[in-house]
C-alpha atoms as a PDB file:
ATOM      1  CA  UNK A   1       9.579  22.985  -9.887  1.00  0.00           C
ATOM      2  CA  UNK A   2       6.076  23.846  -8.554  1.00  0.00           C
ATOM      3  CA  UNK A   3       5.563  27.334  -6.057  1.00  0.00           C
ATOM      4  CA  UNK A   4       4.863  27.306  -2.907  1.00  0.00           C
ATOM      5  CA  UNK A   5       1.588  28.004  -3.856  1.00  0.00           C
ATOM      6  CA  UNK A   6       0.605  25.504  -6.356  1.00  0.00           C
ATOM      7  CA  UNK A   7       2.363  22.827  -3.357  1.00  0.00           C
ATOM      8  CA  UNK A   8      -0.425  23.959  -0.620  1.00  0.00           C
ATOM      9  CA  UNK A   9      -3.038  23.374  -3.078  1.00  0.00           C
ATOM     10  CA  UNK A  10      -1.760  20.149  -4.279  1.00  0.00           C
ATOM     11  CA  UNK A  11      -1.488  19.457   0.002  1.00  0.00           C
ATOM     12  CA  UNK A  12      -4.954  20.559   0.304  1.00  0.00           C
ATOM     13  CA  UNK A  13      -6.058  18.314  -2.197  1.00  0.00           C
ATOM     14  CA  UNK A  14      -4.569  15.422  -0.333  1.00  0.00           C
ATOM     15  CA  UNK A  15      -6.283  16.259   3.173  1.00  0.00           C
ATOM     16  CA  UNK A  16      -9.096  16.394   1.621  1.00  0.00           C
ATOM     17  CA  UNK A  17      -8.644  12.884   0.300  1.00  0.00           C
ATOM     18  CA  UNK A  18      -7.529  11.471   4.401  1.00  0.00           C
ATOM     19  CA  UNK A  19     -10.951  13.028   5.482  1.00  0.00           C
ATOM     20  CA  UNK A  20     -12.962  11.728   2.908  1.00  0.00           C
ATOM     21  CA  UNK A  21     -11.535   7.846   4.439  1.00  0.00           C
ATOM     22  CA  UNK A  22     -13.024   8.719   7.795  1.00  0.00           C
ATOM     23  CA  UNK A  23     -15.313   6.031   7.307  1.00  0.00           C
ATOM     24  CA  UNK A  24     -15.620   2.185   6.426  1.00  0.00           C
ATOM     25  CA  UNK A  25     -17.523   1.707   3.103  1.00  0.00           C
ATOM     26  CA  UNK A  26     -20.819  -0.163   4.102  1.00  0.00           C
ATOM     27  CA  UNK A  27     -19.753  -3.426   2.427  1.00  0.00           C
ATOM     28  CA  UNK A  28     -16.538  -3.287   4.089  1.00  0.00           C
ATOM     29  CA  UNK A  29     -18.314  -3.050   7.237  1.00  0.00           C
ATOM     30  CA  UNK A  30     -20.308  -6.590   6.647  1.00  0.00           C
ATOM     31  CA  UNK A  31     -17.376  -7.884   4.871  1.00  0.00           C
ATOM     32  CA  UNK A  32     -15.559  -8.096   7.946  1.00  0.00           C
ATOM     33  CA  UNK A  33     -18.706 -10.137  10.089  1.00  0.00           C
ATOM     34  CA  UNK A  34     -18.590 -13.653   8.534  1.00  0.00           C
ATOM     35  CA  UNK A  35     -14.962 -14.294   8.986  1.00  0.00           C
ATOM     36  CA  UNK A  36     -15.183 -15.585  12.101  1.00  0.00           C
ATOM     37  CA  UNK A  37     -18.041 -18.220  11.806  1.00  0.00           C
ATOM     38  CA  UNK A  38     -15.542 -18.994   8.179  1.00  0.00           C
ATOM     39  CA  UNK A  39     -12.368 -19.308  10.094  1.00  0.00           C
ATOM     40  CA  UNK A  40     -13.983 -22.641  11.790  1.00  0.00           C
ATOM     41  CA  UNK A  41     -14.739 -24.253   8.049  1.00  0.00           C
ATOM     42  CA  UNK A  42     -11.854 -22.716   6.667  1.00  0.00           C
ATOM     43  CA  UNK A  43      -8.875 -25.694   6.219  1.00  0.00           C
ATOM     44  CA  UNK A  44      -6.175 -26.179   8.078  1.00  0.00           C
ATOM     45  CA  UNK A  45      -3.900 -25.478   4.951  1.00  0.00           C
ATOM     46  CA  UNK A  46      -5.065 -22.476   4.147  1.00  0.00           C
ATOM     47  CA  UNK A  47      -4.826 -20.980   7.563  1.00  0.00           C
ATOM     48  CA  UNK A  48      -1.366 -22.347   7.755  1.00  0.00           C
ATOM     49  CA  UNK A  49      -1.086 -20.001   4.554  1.00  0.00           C
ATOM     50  CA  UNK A  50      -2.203 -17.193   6.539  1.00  0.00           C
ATOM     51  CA  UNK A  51       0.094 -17.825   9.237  1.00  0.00           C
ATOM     52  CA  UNK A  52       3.037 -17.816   7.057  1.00  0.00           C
ATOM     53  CA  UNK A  53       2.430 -14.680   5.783  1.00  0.00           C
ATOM     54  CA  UNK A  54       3.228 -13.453   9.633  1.00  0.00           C
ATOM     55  CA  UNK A  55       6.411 -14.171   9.030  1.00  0.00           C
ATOM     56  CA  UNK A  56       7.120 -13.111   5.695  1.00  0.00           C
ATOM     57  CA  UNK A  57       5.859  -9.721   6.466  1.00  0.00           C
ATOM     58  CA  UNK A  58       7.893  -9.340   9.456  1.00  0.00           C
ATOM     59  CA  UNK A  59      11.012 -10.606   7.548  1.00  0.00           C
ATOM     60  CA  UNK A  60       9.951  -7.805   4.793  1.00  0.00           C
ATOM     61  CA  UNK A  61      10.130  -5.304   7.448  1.00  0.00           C
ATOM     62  CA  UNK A  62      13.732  -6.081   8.563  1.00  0.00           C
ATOM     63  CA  UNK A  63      15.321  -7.328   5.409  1.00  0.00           C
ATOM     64  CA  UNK A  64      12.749  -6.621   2.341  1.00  0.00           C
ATOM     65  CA  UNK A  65      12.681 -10.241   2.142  1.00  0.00           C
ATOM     66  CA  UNK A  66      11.234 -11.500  -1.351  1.00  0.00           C
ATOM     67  CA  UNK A  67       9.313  -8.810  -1.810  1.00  0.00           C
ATOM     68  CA  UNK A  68      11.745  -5.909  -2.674  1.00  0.00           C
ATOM     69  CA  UNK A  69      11.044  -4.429  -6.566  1.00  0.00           C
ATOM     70  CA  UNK A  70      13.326  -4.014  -8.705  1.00  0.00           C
ATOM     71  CA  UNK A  71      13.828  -0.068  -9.255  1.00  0.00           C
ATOM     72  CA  UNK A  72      15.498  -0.296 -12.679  1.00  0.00           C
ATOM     73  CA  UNK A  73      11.983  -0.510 -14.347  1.00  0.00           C
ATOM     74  CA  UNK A  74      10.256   2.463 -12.740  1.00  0.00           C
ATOM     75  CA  UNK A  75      13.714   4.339 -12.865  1.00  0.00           C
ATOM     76  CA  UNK A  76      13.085   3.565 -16.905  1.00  0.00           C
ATOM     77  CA  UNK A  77       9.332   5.087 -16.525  1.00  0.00           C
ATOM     78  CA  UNK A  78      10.359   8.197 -15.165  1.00  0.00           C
ATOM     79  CA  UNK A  79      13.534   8.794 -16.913  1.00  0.00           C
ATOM     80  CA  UNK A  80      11.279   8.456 -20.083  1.00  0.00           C
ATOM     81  CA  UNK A  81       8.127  10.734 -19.202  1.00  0.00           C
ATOM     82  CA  UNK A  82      10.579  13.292 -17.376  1.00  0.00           C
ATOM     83  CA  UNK A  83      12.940  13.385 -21.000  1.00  0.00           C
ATOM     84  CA  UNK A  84      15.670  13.357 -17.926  1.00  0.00           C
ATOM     85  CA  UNK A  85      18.530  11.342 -17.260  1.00  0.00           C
ATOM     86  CA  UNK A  86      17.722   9.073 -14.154  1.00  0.00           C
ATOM     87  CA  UNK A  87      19.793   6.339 -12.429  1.00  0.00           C
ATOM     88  CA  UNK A  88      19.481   6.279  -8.878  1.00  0.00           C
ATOM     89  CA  UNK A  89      15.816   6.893  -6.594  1.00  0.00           C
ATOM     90  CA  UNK A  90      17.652  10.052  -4.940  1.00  0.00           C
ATOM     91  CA  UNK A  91      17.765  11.742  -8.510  1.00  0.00           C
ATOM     92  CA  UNK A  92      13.347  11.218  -8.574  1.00  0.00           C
ATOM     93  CA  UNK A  93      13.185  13.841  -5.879  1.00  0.00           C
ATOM     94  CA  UNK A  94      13.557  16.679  -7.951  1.00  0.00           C
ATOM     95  CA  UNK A  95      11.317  15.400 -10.570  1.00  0.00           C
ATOM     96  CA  UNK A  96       8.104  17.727 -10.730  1.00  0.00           C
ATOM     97  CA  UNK A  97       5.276  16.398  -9.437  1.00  0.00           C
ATOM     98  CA  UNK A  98       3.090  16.153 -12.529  1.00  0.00           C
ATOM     99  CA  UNK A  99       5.745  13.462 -13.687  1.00  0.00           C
ATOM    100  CA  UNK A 100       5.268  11.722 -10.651  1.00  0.00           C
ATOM    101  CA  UNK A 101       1.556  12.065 -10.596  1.00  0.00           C
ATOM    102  CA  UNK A 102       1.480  10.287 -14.160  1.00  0.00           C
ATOM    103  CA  UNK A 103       3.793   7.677 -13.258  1.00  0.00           C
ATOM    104  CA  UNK A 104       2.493   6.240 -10.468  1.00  0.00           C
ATOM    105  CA  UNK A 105      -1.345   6.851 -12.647  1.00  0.00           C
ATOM    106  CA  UNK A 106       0.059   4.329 -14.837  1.00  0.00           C
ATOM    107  CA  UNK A 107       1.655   1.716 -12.294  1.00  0.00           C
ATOM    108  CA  UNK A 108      -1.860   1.859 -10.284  1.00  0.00           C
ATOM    109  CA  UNK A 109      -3.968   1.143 -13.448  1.00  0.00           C
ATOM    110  CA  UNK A 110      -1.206  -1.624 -14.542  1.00  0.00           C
ATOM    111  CA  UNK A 111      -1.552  -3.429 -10.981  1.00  0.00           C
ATOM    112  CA  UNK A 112      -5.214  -3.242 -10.854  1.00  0.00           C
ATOM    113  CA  UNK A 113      -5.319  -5.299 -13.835  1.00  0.00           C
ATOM    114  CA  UNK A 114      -2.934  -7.524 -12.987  1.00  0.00           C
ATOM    115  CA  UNK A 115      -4.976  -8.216  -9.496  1.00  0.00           C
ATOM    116  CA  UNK A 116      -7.830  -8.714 -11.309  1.00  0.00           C
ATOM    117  CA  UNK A 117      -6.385 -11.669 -13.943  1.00  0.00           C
ATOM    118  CA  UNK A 118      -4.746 -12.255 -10.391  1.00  0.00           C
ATOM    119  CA  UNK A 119      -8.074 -13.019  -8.651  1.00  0.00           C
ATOM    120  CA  UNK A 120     -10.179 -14.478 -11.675  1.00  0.00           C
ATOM    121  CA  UNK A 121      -7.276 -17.236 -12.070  1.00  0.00           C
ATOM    122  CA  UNK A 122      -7.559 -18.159  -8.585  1.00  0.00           C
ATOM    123  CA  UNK A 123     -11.412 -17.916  -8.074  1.00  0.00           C
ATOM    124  CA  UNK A 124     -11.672 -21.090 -10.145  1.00  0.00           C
ATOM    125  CA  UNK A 125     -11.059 -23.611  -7.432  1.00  0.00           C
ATOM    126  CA  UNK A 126     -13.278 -21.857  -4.913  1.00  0.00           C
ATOM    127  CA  UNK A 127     -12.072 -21.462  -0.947  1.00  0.00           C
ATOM    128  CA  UNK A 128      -8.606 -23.966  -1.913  1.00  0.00           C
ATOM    129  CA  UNK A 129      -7.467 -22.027  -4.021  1.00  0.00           C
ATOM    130  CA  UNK A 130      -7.442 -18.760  -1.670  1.00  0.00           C
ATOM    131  CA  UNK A 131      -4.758 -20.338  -0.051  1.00  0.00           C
ATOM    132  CA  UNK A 132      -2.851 -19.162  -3.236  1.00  0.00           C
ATOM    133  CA  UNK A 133      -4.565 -15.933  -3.777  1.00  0.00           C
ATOM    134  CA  UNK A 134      -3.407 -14.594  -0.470  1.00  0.00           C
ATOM    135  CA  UNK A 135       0.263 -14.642  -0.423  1.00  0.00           C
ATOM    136  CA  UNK A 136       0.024 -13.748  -4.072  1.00  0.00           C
ATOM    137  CA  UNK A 137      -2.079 -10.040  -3.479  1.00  0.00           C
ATOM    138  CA  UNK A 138       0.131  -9.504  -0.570  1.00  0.00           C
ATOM    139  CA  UNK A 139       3.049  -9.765  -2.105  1.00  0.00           C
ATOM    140  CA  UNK A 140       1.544  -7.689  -5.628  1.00  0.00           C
ATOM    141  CA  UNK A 141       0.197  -5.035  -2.724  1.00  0.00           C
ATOM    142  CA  UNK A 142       3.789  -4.790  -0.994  1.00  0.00           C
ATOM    143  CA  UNK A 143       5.485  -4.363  -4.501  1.00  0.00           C
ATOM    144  CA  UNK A 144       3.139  -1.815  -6.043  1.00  0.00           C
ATOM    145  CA  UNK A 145       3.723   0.311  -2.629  1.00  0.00           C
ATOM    146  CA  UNK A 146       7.516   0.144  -3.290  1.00  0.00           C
ATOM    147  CA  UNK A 147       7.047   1.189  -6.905  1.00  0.00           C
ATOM    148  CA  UNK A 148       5.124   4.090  -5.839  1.00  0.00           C
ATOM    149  CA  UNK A 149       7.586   4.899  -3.092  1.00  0.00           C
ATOM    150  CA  UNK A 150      10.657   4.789  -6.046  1.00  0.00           C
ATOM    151  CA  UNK A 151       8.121   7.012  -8.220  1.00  0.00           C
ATOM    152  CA  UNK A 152       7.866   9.814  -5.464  1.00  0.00           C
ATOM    153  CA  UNK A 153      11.990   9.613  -4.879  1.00  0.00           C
ATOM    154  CA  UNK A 154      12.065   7.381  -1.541  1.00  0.00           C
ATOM    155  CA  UNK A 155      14.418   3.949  -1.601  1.00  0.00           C
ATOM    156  CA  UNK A 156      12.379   0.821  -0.497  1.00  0.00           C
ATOM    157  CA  UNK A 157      15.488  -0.562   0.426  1.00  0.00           C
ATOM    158  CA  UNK A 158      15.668   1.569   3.032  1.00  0.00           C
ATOM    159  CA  UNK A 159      14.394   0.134   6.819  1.00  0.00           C
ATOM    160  CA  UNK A 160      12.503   3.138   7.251  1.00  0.00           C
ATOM    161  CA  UNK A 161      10.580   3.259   4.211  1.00  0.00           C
ATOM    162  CA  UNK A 162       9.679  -0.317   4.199  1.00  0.00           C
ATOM    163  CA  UNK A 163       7.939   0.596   7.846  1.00  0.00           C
ATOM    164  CA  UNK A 164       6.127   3.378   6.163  1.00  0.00           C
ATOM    165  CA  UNK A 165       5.020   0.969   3.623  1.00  0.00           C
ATOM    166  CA  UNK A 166       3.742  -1.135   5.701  1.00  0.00           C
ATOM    167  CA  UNK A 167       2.008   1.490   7.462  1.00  0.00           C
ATOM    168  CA  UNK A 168      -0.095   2.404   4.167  1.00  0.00           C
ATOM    169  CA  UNK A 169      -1.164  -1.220   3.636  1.00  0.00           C
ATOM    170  CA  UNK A 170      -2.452  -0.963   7.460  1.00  0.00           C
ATOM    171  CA  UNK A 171      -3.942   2.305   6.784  1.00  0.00           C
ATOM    172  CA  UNK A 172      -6.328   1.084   3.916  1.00  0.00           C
ATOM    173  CA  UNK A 173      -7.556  -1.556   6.392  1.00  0.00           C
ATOM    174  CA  UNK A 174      -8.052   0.539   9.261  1.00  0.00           C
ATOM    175  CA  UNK A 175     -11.094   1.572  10.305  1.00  0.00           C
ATOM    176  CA  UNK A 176     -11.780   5.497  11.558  1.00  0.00           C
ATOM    177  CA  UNK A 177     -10.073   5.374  14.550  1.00  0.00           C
ATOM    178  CA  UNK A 178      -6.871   3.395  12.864  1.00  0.00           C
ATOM    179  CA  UNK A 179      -6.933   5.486  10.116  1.00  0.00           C
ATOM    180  CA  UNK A 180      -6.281   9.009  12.124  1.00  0.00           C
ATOM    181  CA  UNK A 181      -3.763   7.052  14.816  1.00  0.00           C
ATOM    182  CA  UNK A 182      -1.888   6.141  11.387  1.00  0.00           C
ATOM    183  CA  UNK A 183      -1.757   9.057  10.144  1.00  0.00           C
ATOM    184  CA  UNK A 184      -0.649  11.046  12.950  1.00  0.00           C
ATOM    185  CA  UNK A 185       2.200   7.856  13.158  1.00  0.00           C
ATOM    186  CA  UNK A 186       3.278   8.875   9.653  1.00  0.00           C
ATOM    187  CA  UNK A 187       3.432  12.229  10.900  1.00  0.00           C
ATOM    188  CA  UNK A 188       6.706  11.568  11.691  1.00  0.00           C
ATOM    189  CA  UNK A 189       8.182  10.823   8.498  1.00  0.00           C
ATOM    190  CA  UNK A 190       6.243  14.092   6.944  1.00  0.00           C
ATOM    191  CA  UNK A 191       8.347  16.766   9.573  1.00  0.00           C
ATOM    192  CA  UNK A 192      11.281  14.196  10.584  1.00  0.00           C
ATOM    193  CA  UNK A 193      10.273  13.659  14.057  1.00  0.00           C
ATOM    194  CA  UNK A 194      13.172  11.136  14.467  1.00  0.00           C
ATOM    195  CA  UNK A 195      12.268  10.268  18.225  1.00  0.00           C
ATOM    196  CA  UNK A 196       8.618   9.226  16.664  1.00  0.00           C
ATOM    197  CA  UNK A 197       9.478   7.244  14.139  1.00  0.00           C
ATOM    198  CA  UNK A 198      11.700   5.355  15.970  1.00  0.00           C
ATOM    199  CA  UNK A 199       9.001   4.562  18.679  1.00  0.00           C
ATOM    200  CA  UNK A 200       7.154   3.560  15.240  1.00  0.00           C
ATOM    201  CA  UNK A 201       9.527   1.440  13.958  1.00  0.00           C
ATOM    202  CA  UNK A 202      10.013  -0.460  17.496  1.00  0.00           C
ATOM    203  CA  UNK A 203       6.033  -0.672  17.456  1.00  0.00           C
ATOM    204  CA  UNK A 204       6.019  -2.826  14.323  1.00  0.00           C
ATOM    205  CA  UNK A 205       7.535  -5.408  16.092  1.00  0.00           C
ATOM    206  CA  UNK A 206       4.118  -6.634  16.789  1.00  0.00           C
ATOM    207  CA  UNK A 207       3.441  -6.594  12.696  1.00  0.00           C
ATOM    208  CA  UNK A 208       0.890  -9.581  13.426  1.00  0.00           C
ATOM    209  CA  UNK A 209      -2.031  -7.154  13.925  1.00  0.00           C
ATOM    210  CA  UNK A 210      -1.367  -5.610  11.190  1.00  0.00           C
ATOM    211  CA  UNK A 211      -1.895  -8.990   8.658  1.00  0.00           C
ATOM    212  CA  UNK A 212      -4.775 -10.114  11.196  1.00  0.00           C
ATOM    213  CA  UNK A 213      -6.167  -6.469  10.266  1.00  0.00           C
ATOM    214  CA  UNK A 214      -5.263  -7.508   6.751  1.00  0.00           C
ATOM    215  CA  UNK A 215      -7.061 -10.703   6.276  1.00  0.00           C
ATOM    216  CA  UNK A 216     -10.094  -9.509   7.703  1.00  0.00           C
ATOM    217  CA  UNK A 217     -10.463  -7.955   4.472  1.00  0.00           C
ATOM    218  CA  UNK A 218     -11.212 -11.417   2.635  1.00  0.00           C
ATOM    219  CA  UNK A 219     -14.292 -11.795   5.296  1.00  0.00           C
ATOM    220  CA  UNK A 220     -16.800 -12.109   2.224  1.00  0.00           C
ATOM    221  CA  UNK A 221     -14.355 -13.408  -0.348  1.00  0.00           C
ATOM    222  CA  UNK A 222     -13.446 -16.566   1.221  1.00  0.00           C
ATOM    223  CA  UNK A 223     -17.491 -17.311   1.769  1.00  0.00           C
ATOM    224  CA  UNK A 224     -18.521 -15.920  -1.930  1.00  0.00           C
ATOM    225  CA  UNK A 225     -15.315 -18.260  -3.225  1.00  0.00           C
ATOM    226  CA  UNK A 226     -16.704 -21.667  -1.205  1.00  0.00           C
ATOM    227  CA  UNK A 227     -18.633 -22.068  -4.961  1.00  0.00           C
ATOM    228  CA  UNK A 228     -16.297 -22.640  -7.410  1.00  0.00           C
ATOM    229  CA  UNK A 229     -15.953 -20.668 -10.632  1.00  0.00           C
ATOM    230  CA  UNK A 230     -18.352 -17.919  -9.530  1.00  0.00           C
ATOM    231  CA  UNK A 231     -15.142 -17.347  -7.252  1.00  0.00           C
ATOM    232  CA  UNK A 232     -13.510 -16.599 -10.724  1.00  0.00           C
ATOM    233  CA  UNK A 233     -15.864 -12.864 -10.582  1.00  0.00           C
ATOM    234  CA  UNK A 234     -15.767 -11.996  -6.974  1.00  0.00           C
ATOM    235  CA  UNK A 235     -12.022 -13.332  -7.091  1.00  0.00           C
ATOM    236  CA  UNK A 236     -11.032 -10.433  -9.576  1.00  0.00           C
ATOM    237  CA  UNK A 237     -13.685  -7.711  -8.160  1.00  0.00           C
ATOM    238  CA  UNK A 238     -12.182  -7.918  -4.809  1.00  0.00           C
ATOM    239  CA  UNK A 239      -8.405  -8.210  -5.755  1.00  0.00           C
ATOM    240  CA  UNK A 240      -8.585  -5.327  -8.065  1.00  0.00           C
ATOM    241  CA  UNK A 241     -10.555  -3.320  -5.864  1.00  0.00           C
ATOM    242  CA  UNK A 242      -7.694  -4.255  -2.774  1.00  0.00           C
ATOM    243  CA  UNK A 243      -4.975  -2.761  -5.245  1.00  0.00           C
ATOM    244  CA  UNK A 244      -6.613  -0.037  -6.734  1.00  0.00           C
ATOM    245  CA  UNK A 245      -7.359   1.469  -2.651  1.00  0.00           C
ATOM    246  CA  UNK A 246      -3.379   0.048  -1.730  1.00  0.00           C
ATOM    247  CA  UNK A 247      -2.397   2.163  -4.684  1.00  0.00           C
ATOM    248  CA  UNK A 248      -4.531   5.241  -4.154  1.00  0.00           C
ATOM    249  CA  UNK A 249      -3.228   5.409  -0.225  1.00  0.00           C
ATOM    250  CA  UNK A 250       0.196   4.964  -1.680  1.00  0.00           C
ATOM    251  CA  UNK A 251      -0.048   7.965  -4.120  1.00  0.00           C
ATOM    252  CA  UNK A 252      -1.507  10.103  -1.249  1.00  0.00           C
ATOM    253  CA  UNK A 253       0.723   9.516   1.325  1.00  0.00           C
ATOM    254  CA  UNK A 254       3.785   9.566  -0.707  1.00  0.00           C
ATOM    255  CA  UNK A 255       2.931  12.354  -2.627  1.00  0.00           C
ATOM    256  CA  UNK A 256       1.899  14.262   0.774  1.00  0.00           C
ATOM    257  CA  UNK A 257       5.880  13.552   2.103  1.00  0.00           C
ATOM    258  CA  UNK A 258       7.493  14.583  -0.733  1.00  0.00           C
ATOM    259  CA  UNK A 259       5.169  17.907  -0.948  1.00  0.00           C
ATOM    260  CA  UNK A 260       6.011  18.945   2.689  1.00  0.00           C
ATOM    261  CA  UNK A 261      10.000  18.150   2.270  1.00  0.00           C
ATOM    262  CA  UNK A 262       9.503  20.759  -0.878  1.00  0.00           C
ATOM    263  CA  UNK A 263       8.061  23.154   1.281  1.00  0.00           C
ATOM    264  CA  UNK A 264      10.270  22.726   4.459  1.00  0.00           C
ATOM    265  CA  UNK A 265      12.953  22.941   1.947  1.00  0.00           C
ATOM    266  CA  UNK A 266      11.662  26.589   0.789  1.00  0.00           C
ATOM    267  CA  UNK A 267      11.452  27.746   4.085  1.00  0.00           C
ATOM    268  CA  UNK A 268      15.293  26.365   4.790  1.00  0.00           C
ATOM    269  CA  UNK A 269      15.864  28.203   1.939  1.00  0.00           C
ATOM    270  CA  UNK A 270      14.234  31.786   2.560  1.00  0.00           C
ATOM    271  CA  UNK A 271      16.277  31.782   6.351  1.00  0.00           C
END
């Protein structure tokens, strides 16, 4: 198991990362300006796509809905890299973290590529076929979130967990001012402010801004993928770039909780 030491670096290393999102990249920026001016050309069947995904991700929040993982395979990927025997998510908490670190490397390179087949299949038909693309990347983002929460020892199937989930797919969306309320949200899960996350938890009952925040992000996509087949390159740029980010916040903020429960643990220990 890693010092104290080498765990304050490793948490250093991670605030580093939260302050270096303090800002929108430029493209995200204009990405978000069309959307709109699309919304009003956009068909009615694709924003009745959209509006289904409300309510999927608010039935993901209370039950997992169709987008819980199965843990059995990332169980597998850990029990082999860690030469340990694994068969439940609690026993992934006292992995070390470099076995974490490399596990949830692999599972973020793995999605990537599988967004960007994801988004080059669906750019073929231009703007109809987005209608597809949508529900598809949300439900790929949701799952590689949950694989990453297995690979740093917390149980998706938990309530709480899939609200912190959510939370991270909000947080790569946000802009600066979203970003740091988010974070000082999650707060609560890193020191087990219960009162906090509960007020969190109650909070996400209005979930809908948190897809409308969501969506925003396919500003430019849906207007590049109006011509077909050159949909097919911007398709799989934009969904692997969406998954890569999901993944890297993932990582970060998971990684960060389980660092401070080591270290709170040490000091329970030393009293």
């Amino acid at each position: 198991m890693e010092s104290r030491e080498e765990l304050l670096l490793e948490l250093k290393t991670i605030e580093k990362w939260e302050k270096d999102q303090n800002g929108i990249w430029f493209w995200e920026r204009i990405g978000r300006l069309p959307f709109k001016l699309l919304d009003k050309i956009t068909p009615a069947f694709v924003q009745k796509k959209i509006s289904v995904l409300l309510d999927e991700l608010g039935q993901y929040v209370q039950t997992g809905g169709q987008y819980l993982t199965q843990e059995k395979y990332i169980l597998t990927k850990l029990e082999k890299v860690s030469k340990q025997t694994i068969t439940e998510v609690k026993d992934v908490s006292h992995l070390p973290l470099t076995t974490m670190d490399t596990v949830s490397a692999d599972l973020r390179a793995n999605r990537s590529k599988i967004a960007t087949l994801q988004g080059a299949t669906t750019g073929v038909g231009g703007i109809f076929t987005l209608a597809v693309d949508i529900p598809m990347l949300l439900g790929l983002s949701l799952k590689t979130l949950q694989e990453i929460a297995i690979t740093y020892g917390y149980d998706p199937n938990e309530r709480q967990e899939r609200v912190f989930i959510v939370k991270c797919l909000q947080y790569v969306s946000a802009d600066i001012v979203g970003k740091q309320a988010i974070l000082k949200e999650l707060s609560a899960f890193y020191y087990r402010n219960t009162e906090t996350k509960q007020e969190m938890i109650s909070q996400l009952q209005g979930w809908r801004e948190v897809v409308y925040t969501y969506r925003d992000q396919f500003g430019w996509k849906k207007l590049l993928q109006m011509v077909p087949v050159a949909g097919i390159i911007f398709g799989a740029f934009t969904n692997r770039s969406m998954v890569n980010d999901i993944a890297e916040a993932g990582i970060m903020l998971y990684k960060k909780r389980r660092i401070i429960d080591r270290l709170e643990q040490s000091r329970e220990e030393v009293k």
